[in-house]
N, C-alpha and C. Protein backbone atom coordinates (compact mmCIF):
# COMPACT_ATOMS: atom_id res chain seq x y z
N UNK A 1 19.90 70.75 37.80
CA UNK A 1 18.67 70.80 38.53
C UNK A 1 17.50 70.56 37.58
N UNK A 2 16.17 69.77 38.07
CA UNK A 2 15.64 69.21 37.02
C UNK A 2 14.38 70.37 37.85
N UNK A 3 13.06 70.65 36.71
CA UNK A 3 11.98 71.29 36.95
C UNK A 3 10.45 70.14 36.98
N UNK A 4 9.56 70.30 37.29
CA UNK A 4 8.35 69.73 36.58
C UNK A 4 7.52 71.29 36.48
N UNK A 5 7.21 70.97 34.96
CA UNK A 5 6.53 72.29 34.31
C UNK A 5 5.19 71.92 33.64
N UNK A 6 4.76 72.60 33.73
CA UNK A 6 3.31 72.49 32.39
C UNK A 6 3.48 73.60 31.18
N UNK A 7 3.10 72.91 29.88
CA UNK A 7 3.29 73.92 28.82
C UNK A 7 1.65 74.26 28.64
N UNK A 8 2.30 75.94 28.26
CA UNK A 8 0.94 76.90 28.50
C UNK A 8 0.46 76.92 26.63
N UNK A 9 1.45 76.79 26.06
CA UNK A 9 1.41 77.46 24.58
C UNK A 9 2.22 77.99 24.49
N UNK A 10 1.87 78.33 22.82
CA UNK A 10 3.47 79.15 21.98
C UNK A 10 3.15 80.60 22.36
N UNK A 11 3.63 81.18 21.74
CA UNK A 11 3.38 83.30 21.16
C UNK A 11 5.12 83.49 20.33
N UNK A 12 4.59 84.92 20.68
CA UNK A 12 5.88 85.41 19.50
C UNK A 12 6.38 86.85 20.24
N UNK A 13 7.62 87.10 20.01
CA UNK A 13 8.00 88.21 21.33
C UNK A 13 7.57 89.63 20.30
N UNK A 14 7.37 90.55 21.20
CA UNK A 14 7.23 91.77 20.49
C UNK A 14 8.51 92.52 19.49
N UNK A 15 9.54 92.19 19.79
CA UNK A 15 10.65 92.60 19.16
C UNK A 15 10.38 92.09 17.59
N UNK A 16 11.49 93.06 17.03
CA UNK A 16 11.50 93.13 15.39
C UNK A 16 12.82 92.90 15.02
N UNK A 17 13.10 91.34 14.20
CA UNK A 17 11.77 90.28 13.98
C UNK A 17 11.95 89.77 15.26
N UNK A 18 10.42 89.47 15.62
CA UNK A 18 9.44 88.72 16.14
C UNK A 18 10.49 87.11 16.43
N UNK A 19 10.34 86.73 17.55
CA UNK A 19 11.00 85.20 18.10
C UNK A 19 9.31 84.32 18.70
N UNK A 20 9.58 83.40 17.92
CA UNK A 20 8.79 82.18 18.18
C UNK A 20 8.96 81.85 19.78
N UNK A 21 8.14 81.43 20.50
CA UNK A 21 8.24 81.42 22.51
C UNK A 21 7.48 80.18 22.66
N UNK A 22 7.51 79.21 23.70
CA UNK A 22 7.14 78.70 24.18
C UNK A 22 6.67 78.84 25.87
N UNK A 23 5.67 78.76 26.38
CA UNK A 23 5.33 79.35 28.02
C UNK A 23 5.43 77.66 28.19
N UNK A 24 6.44 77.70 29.47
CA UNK A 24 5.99 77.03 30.46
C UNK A 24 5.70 77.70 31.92
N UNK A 25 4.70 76.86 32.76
CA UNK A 25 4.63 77.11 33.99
C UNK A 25 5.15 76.02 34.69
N UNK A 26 6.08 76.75 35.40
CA UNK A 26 6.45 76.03 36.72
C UNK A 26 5.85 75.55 37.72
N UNK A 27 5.41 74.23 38.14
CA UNK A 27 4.65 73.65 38.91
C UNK A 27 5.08 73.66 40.47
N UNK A 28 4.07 74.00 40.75
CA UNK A 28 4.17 73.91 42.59
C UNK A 28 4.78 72.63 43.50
N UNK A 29 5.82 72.39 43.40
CA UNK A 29 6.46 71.10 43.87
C UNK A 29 7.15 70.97 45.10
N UNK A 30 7.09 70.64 46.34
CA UNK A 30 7.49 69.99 47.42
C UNK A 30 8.08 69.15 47.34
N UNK A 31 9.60 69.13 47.86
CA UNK A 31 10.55 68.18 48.12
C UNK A 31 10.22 67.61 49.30
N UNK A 32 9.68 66.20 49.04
CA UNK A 32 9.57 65.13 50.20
C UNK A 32 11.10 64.43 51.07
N UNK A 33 11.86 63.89 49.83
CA UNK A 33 13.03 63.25 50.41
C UNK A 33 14.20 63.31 49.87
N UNK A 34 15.07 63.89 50.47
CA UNK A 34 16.26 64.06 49.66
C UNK A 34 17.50 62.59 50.02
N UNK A 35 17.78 62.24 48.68
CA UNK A 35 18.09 60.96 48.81
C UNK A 35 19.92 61.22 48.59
N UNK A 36 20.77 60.58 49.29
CA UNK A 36 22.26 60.81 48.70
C UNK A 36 22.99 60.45 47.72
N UNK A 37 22.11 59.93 46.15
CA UNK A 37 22.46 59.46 45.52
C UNK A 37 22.33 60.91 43.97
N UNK A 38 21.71 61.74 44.72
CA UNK A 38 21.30 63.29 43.83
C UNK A 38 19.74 63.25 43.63
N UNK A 39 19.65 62.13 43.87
CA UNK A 39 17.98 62.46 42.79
C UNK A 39 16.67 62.15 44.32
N UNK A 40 16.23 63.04 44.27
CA UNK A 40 15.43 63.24 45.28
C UNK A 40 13.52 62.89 45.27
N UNK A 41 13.08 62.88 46.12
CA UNK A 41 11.53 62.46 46.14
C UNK A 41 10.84 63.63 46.17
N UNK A 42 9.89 64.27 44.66
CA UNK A 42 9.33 65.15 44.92
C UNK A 42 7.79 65.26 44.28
N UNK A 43 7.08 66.09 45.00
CA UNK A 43 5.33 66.12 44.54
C UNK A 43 4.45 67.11 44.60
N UNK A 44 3.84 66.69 43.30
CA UNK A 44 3.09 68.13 42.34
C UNK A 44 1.75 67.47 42.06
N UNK A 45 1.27 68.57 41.85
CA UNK A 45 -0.89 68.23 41.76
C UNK A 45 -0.46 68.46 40.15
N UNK A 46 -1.51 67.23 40.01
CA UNK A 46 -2.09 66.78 38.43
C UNK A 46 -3.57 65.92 38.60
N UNK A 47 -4.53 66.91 38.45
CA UNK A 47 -5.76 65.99 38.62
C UNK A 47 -6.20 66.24 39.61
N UNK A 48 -7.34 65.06 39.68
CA UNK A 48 -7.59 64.52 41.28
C UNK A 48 -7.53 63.05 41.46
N UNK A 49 -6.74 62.23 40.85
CA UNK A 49 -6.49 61.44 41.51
C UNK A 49 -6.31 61.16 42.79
N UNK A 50 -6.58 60.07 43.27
CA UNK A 50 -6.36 59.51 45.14
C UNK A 50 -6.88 58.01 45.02
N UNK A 51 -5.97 57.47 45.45
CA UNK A 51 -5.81 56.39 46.07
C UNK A 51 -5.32 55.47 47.64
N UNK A 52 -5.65 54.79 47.78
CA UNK A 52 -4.81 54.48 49.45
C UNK A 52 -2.88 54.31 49.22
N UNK A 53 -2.62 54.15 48.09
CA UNK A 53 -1.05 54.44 47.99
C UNK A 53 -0.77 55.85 47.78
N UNK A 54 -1.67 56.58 47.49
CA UNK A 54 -1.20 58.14 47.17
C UNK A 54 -1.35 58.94 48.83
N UNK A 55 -2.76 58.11 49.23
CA UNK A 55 -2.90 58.86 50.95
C UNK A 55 -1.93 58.55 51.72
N UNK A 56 -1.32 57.03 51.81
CA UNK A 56 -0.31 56.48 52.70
C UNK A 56 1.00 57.92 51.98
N UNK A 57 1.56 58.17 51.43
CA UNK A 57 2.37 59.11 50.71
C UNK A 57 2.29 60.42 51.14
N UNK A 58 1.31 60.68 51.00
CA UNK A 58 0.56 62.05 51.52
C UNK A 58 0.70 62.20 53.06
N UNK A 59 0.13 61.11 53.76
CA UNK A 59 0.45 61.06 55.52
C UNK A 59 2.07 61.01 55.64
N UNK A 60 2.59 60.31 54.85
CA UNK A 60 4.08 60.08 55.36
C UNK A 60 5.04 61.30 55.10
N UNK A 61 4.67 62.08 53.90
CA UNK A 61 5.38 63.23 54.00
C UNK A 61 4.81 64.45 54.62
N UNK A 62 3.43 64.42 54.95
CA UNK A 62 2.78 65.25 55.58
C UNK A 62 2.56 66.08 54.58
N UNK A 63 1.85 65.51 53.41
CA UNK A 63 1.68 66.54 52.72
C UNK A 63 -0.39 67.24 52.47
N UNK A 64 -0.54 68.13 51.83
CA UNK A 64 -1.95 68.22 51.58
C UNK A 64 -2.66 67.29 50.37
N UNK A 65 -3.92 67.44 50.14
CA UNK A 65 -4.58 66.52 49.63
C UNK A 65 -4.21 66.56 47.90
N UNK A 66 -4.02 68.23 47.91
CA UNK A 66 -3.70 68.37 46.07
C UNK A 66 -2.36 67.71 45.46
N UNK A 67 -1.56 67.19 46.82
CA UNK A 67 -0.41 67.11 46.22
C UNK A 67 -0.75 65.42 45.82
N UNK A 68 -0.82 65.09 44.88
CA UNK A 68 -1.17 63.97 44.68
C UNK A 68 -0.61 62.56 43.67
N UNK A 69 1.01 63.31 43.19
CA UNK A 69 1.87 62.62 42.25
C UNK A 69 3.07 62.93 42.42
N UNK A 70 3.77 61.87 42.18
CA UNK A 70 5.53 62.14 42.60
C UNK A 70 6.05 61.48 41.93
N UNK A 71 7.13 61.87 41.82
CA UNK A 71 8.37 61.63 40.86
C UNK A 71 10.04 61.67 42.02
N UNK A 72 10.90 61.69 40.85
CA UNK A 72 12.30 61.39 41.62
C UNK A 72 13.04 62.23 40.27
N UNK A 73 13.36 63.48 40.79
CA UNK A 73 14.36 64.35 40.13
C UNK A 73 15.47 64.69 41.14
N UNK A 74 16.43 64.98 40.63
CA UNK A 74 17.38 66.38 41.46
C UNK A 74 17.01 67.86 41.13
N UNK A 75 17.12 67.97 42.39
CA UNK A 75 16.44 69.07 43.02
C UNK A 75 18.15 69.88 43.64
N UNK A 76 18.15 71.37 43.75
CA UNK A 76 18.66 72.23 44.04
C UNK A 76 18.47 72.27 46.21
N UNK A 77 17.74 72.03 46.65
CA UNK A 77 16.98 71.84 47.70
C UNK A 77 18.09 71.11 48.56
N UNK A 78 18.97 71.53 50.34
CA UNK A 78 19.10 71.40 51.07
C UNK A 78 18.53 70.49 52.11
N UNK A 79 17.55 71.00 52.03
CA UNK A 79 16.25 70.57 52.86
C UNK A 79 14.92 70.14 52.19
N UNK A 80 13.86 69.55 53.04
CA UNK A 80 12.52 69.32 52.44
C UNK A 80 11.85 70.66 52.62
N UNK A 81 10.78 70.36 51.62
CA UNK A 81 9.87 71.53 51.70
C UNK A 81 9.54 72.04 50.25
N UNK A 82 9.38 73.70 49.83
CA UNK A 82 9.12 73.59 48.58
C UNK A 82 10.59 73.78 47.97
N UNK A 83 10.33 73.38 46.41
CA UNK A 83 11.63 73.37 45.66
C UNK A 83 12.35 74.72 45.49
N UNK A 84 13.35 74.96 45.34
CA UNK A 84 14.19 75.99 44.75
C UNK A 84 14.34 76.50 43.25
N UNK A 85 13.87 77.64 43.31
CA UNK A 85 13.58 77.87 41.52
C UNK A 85 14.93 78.86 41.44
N UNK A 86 15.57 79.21 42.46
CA UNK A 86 17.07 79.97 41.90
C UNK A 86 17.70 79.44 40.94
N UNK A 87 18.11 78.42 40.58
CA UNK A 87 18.84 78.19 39.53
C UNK A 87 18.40 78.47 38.06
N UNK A 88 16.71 78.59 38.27
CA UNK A 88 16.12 79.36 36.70
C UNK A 88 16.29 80.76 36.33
N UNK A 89 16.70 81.36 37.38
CA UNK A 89 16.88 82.93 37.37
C UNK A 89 17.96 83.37 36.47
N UNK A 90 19.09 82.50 36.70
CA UNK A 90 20.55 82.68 36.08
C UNK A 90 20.83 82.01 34.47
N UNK A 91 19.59 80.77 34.71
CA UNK A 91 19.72 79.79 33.17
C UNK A 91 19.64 80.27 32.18
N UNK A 92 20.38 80.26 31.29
CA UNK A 92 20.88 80.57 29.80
C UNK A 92 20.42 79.60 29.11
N UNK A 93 20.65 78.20 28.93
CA UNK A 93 19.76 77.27 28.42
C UNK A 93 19.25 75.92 29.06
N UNK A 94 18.45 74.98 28.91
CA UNK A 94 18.05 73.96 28.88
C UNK A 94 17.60 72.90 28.15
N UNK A 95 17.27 71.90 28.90
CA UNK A 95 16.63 70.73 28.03
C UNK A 95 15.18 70.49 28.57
N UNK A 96 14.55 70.25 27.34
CA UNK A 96 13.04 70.11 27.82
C UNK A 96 12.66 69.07 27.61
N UNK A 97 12.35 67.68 28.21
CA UNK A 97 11.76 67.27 28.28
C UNK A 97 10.33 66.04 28.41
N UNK A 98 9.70 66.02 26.97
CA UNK A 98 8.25 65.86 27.16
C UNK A 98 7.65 65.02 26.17
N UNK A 99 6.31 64.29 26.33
CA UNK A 99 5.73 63.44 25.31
C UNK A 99 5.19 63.86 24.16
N UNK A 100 5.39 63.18 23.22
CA UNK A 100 4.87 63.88 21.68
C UNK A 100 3.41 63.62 21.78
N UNK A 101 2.76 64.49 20.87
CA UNK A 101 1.18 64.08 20.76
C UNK A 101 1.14 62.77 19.91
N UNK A 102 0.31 61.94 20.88
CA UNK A 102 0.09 60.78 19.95
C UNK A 102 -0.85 60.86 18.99
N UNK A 103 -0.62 59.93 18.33
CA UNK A 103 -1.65 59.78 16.67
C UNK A 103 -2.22 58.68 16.46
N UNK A 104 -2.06 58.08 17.17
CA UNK A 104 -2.19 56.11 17.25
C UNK A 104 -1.34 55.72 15.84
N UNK A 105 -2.41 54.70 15.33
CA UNK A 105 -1.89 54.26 14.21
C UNK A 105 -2.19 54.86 12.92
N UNK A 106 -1.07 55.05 11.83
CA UNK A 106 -1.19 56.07 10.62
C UNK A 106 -0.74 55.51 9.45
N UNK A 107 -1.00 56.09 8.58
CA UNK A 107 -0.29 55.47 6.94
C UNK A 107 0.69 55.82 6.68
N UNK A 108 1.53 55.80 5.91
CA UNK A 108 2.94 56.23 5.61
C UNK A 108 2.52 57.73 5.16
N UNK A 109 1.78 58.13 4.41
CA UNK A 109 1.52 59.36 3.80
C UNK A 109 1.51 60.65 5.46
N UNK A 110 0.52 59.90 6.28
CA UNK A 110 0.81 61.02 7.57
C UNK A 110 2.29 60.86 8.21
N UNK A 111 2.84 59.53 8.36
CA UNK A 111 3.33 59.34 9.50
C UNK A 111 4.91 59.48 8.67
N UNK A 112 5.47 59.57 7.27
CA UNK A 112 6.67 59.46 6.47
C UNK A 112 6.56 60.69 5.51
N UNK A 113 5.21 61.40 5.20
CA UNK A 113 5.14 62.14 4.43
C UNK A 113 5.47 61.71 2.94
N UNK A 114 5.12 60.63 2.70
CA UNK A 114 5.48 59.62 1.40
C UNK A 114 3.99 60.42 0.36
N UNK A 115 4.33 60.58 -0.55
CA UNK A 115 3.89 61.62 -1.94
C UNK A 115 2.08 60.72 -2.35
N UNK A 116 1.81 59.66 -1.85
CA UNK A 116 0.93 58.70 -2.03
C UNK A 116 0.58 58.52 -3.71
N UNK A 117 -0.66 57.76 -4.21
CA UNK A 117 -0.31 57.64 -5.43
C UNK A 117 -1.34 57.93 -6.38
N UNK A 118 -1.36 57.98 -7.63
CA UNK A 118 -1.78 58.79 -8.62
C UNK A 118 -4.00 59.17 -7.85
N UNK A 119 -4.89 60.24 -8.45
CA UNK A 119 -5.79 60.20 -7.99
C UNK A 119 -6.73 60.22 -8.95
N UNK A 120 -6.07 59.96 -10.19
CA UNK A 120 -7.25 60.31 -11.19
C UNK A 120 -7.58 58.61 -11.31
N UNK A 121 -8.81 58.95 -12.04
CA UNK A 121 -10.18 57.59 -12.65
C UNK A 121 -9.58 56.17 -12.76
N UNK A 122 -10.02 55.20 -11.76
CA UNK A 122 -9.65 54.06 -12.25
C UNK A 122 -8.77 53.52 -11.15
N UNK A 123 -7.90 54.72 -10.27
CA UNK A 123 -6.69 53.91 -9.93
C UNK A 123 -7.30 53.91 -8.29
N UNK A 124 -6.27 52.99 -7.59
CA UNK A 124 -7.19 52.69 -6.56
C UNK A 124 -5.71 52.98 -5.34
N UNK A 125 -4.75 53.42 -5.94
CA UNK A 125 -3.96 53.58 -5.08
C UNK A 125 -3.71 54.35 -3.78
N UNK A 126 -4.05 55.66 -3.94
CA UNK A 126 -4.52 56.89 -2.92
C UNK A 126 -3.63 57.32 -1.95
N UNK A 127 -3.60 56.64 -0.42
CA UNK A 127 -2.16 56.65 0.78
C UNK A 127 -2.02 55.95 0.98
N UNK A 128 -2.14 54.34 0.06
CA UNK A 128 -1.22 53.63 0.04
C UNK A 128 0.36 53.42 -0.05
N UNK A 129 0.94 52.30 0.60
CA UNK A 129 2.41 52.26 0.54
C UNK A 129 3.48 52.41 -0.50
N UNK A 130 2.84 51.70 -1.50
CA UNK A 130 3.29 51.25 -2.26
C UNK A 130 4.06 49.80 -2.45
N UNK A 131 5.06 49.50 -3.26
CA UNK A 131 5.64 48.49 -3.49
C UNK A 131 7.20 48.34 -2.47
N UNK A 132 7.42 47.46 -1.47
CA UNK A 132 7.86 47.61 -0.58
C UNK A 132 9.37 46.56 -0.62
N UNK A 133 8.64 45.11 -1.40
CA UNK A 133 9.87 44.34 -1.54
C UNK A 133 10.73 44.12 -2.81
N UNK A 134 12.03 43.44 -2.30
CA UNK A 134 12.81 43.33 -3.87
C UNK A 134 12.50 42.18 -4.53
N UNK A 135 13.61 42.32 -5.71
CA UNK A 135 13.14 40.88 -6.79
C UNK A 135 13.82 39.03 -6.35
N UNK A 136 14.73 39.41 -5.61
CA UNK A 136 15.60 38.48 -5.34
C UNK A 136 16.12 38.66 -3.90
N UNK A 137 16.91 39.49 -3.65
CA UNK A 137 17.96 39.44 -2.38
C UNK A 137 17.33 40.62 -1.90
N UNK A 138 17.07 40.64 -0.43
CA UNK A 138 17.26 39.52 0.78
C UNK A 138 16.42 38.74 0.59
N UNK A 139 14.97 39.28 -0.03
CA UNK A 139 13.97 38.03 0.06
C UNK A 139 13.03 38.62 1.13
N UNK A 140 13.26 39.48 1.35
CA UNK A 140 12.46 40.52 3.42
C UNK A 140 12.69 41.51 3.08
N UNK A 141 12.04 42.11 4.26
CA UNK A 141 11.47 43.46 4.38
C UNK A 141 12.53 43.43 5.32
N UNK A 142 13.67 44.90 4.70
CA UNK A 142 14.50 45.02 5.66
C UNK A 142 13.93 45.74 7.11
N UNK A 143 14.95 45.88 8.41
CA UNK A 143 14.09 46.25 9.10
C UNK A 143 14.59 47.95 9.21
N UNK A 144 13.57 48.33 9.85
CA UNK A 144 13.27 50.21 9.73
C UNK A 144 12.57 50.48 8.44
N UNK A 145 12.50 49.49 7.40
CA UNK A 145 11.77 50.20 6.61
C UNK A 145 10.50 51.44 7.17
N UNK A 146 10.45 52.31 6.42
CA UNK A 146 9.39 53.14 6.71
C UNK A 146 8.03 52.73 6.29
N UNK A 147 7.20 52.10 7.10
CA UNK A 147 5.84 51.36 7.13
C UNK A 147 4.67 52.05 7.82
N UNK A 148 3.27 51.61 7.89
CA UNK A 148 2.73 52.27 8.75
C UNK A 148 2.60 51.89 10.00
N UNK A 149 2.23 52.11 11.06
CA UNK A 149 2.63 51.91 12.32
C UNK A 149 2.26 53.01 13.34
N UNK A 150 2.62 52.84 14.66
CA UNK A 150 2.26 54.07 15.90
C UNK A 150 3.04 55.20 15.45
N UNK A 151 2.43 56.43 15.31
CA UNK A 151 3.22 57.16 15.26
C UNK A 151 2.96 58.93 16.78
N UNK A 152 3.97 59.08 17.01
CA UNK A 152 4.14 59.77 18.21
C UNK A 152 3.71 59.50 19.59
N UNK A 153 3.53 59.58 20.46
CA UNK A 153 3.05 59.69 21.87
C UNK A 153 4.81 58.75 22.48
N UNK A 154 5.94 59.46 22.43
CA UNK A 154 7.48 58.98 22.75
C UNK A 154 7.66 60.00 23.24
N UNK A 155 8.48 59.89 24.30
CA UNK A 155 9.54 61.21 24.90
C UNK A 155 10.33 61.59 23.64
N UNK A 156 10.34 62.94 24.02
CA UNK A 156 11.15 63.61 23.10
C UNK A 156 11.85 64.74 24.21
N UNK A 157 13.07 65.09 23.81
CA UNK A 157 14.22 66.33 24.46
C UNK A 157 14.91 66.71 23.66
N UNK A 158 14.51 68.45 23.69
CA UNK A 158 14.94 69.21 23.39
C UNK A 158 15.53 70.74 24.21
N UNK A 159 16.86 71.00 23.09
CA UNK A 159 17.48 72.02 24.15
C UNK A 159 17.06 73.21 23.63
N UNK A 160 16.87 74.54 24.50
CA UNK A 160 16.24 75.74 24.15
C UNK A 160 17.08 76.49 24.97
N UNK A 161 17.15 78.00 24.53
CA UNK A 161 17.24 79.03 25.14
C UNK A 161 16.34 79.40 26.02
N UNK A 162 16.79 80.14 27.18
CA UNK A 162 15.62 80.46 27.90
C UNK A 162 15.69 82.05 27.67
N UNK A 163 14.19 82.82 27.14
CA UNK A 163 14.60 84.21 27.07
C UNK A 163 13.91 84.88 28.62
N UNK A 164 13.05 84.81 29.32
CA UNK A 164 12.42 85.03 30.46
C UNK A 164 12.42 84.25 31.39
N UNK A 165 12.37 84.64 33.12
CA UNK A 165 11.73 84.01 33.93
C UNK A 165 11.30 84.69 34.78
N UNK A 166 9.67 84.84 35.21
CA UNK A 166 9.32 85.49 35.93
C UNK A 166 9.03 85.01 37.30
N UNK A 167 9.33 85.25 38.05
CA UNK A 167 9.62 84.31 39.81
C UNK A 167 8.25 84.84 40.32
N UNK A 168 7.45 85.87 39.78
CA UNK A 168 5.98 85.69 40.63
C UNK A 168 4.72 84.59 40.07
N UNK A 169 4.77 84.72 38.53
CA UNK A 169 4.05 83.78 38.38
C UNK A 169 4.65 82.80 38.18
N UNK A 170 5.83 82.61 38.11
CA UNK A 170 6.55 81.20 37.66
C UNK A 170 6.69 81.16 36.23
N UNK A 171 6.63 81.56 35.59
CA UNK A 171 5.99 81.61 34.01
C UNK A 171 7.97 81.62 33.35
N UNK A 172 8.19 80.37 32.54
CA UNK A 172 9.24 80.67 32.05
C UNK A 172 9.19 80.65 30.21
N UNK A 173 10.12 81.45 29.91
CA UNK A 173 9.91 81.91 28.56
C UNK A 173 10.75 80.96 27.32
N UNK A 174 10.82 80.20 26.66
CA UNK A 174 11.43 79.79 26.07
C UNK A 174 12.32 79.50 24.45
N UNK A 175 12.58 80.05 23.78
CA UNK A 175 12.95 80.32 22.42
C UNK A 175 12.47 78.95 21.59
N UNK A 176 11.94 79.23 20.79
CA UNK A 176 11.70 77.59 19.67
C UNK A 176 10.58 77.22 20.53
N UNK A 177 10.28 75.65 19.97
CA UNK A 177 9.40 75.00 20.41
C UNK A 177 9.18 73.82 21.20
N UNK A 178 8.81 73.22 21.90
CA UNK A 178 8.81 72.14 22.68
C UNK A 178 7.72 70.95 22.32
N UNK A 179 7.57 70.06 22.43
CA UNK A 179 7.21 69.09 22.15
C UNK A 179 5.82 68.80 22.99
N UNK A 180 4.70 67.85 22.46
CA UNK A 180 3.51 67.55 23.41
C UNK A 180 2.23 68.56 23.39
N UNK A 181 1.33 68.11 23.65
CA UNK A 181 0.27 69.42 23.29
C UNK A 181 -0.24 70.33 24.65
N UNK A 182 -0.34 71.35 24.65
CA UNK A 182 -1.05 72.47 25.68
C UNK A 182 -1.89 71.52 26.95
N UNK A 183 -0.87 71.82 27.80
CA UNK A 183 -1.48 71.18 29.27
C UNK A 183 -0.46 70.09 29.67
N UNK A 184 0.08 69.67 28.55
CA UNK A 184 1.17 68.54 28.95
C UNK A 184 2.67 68.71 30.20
N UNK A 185 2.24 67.73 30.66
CA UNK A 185 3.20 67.40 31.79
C UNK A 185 4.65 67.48 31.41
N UNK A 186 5.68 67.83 31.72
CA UNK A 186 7.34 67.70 31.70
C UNK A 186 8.11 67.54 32.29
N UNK A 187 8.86 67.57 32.17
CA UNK A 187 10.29 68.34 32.74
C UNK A 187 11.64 68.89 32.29
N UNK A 188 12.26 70.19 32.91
CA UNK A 188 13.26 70.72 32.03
C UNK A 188 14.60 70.67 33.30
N UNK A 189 15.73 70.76 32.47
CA UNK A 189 16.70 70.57 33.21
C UNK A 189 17.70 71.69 33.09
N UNK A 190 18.11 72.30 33.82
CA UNK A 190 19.16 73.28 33.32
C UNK A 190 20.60 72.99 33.85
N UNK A 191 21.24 73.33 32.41
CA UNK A 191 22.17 72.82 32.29
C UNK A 191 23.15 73.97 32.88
N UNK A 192 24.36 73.20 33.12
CA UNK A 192 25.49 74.25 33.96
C UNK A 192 26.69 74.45 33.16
């Protein structure tokens, strides 16, 4: 069963020692269409976006105005209507997820953690690359070299323990850390 969540932030549990947490909230999601292939039509408020393809959507599932974005997960859900969060009650672990914070474009020193080069008088090297090709063979820059380039804003998934779930606020608790910055969109899947 797949979730759409928002991450709230980290904390640390009161126990001794102390466990690193991740909050997600569980998003308010309505199952529009359940399809027979597992993966179903479902929709959650992000924003305020609206458009005449989001209203035509909105009239056709009869939904309200906040609900304003959809996706296609499997869902636990029988029927339409809102989703089923039973299967988080029992989950032991999952997979999360979510987009990395992007950085745009970076030097090797941010984006490889490469040592950069000398800083005293004269030299002009700094977070530069350095010296990249050989003397003879291949003649190129193999490929993957570590260069500068985009670094983050990619899906990333990761599996976590789940230590909490609270079914009034939705609020689920998670061991370690998850990926993407505070407010970011997801989804987690729990595994069986």
């Amino acid at each position: 069963m797949e979730f759409i969540v928002q991450k709230l932030g980290m904390s640390r549990t009161m126990s001794v020692p102390s466990t690193t947490v991740t909050l997600l909230k569980v998003l308010d999601t309505k199952v529009c269409e359940i399809n027979k292939d597992g993966k179903s039509i479902v929709s959650y408020t992000k924003g305020k976006k609206l458009n005449k393809a989001i209203e035509g959507k909105q009239k056709k599932y009869n939904l309200a105005k906040e609900f304003n974005r959809f996706a296609s997960i499997n869902v636990a859900n029988e029927e339409v209507g809102d989703i089923d969060t039973a299967p988080l009650e029992t989950a032991k672990n999952l997979k999360s997820t979510f987009t990395t914070k992007g950085r745009g474009f970076t030097g090797v020193v941010k984006r490889w953690n490469f040592a950069g080069g000398r800083a005293s008088h004269g030299h002009r090297m700094g977070k530069r690359t350095g010296s990249i090709g050989n003397a003879e063979w291949p003649g190129r820059v193999m490929r993957g070299k570590k260069m500068p380039g985009q670094y983050g804003n990619i899906t990333n998934s990761v599996r976590c323990d789940v230590v909490s779930y609270d079914t009034a606020t939705k609020i689920l608790v998670l061991k370690g850390s998850v990926s993407g910055p505070n407010g970011a969109i997801g989804k987690i899947k729990v595994n069986r």
